[in-house]
Protein backbone atom coordinates (compact mmCIF):
# COMPACT_ATOMS: atom_id res chain seq x y z
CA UNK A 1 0.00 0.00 0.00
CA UNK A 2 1.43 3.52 -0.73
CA UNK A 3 2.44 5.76 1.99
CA UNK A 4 0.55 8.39 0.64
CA UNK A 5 -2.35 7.08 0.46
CA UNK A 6 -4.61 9.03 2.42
CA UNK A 7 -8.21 9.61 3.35
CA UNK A 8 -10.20 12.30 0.68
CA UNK A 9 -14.08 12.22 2.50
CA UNK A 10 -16.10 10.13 4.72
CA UNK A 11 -19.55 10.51 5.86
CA UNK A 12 -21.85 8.81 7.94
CA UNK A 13 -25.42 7.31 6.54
CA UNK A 14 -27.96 5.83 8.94
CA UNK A 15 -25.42 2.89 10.25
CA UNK A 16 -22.94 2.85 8.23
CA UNK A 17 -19.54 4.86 7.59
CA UNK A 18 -18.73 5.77 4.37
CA UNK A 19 -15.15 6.66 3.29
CA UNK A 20 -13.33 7.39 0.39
CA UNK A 21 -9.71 7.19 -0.39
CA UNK A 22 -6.93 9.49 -2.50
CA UNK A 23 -6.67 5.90 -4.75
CA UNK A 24 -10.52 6.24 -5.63
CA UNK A 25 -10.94 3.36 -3.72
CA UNK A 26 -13.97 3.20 -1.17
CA UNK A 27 -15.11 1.87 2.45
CA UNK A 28 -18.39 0.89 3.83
CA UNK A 29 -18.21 -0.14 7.63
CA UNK A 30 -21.21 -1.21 9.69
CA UNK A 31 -21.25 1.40 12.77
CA UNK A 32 -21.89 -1.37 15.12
CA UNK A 33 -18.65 -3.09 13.27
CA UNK A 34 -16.53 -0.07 13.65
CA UNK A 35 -17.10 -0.01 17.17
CA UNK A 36 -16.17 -3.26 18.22
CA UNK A 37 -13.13 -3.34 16.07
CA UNK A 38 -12.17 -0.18 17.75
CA UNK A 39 -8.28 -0.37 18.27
CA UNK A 40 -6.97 1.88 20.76
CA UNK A 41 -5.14 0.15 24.01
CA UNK A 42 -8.33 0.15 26.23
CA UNK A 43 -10.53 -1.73 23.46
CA UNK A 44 -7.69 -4.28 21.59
CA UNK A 45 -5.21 -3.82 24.25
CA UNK A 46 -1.44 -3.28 24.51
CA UNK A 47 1.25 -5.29 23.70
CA UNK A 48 4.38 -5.25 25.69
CA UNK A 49 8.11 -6.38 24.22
CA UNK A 50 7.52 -10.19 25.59
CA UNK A 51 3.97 -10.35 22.97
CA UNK A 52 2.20 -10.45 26.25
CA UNK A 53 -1.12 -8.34 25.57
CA UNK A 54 -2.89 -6.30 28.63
CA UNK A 55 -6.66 -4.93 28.18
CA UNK A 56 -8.69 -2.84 30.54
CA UNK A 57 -11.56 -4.87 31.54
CA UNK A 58 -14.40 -4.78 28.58
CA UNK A 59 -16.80 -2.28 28.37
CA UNK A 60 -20.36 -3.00 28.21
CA UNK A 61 -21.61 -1.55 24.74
CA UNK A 62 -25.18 -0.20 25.19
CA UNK A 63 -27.32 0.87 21.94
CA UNK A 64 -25.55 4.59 22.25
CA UNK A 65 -22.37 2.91 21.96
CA UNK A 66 -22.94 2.34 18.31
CA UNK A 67 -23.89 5.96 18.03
CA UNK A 68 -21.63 8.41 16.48
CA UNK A 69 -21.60 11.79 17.72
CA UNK A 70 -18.71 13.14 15.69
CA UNK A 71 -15.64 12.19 13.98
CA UNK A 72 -12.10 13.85 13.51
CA UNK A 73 -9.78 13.76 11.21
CA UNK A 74 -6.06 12.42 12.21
CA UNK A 75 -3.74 13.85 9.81
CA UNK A 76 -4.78 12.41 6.09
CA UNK A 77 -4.14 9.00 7.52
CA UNK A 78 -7.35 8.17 10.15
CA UNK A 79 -10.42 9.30 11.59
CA UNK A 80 -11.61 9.48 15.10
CA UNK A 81 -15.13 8.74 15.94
CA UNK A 82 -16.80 10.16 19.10
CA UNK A 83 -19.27 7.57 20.05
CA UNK A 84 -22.27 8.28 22.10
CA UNK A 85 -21.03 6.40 25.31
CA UNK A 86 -18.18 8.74 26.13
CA UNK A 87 -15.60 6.57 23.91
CA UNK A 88 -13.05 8.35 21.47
CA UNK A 89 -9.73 6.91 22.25
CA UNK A 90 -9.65 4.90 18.90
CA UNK A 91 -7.82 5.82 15.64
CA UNK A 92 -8.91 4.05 12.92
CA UNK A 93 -6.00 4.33 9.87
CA UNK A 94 -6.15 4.03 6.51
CA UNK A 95 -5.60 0.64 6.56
CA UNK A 96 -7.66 -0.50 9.06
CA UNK A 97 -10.62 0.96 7.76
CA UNK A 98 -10.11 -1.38 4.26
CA UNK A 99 -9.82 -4.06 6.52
CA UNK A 100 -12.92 -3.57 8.15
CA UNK A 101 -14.99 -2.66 5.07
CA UNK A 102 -14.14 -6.38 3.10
């Protein structure tokens, strides 16, 4: 994948995100998907230099959980959602958004 590769738009439609890419490529992620992928340390955990991975205790996702409330861009190369329970910790990149959306 190219390093500069790099988000153009995205948009939300009723539960789904929407995103397209500088290669004309596109993504379409279920919300409720998106959410339980998310991949910051709290969520997916951390690894440390053993491969030994440490997660906060899981979070009970409510119907707001799935809710997104806003969304920030992180350079061109990921978005942040702000989900209706409080959560915004996760970056999704480039990457992991294609991922997601196959």
């Amino acid at each position: 994948m190219s390093n500069d590769l790099s988000i153009k738009e995205y948009e939300i439609i009723n539960d789904l995100l929407l995103v397209s890419f500088t290669d004309r490529t596109e993504a379409v992620i279920p919300l409720k998907k998106l959410r339980t992928m998310c991949p910051c340390a709290s969520c997916a955990g951390e690894t440390d230099a053993l491969g030994n991975v440490y997660k906060d205790t899981p979070q009970i996702l409510k119907d707001n959980s799935f809710d997104i409330k806003g969304m920030q861009p992180v350079g061109y190369y990921g978005i942040r959602p702000f989900w209706g329970d409080g959560h915004n910790t996760g970056i999704f990149t480039v990457e992991l958004l294609k991922e997601l959306s196959q």
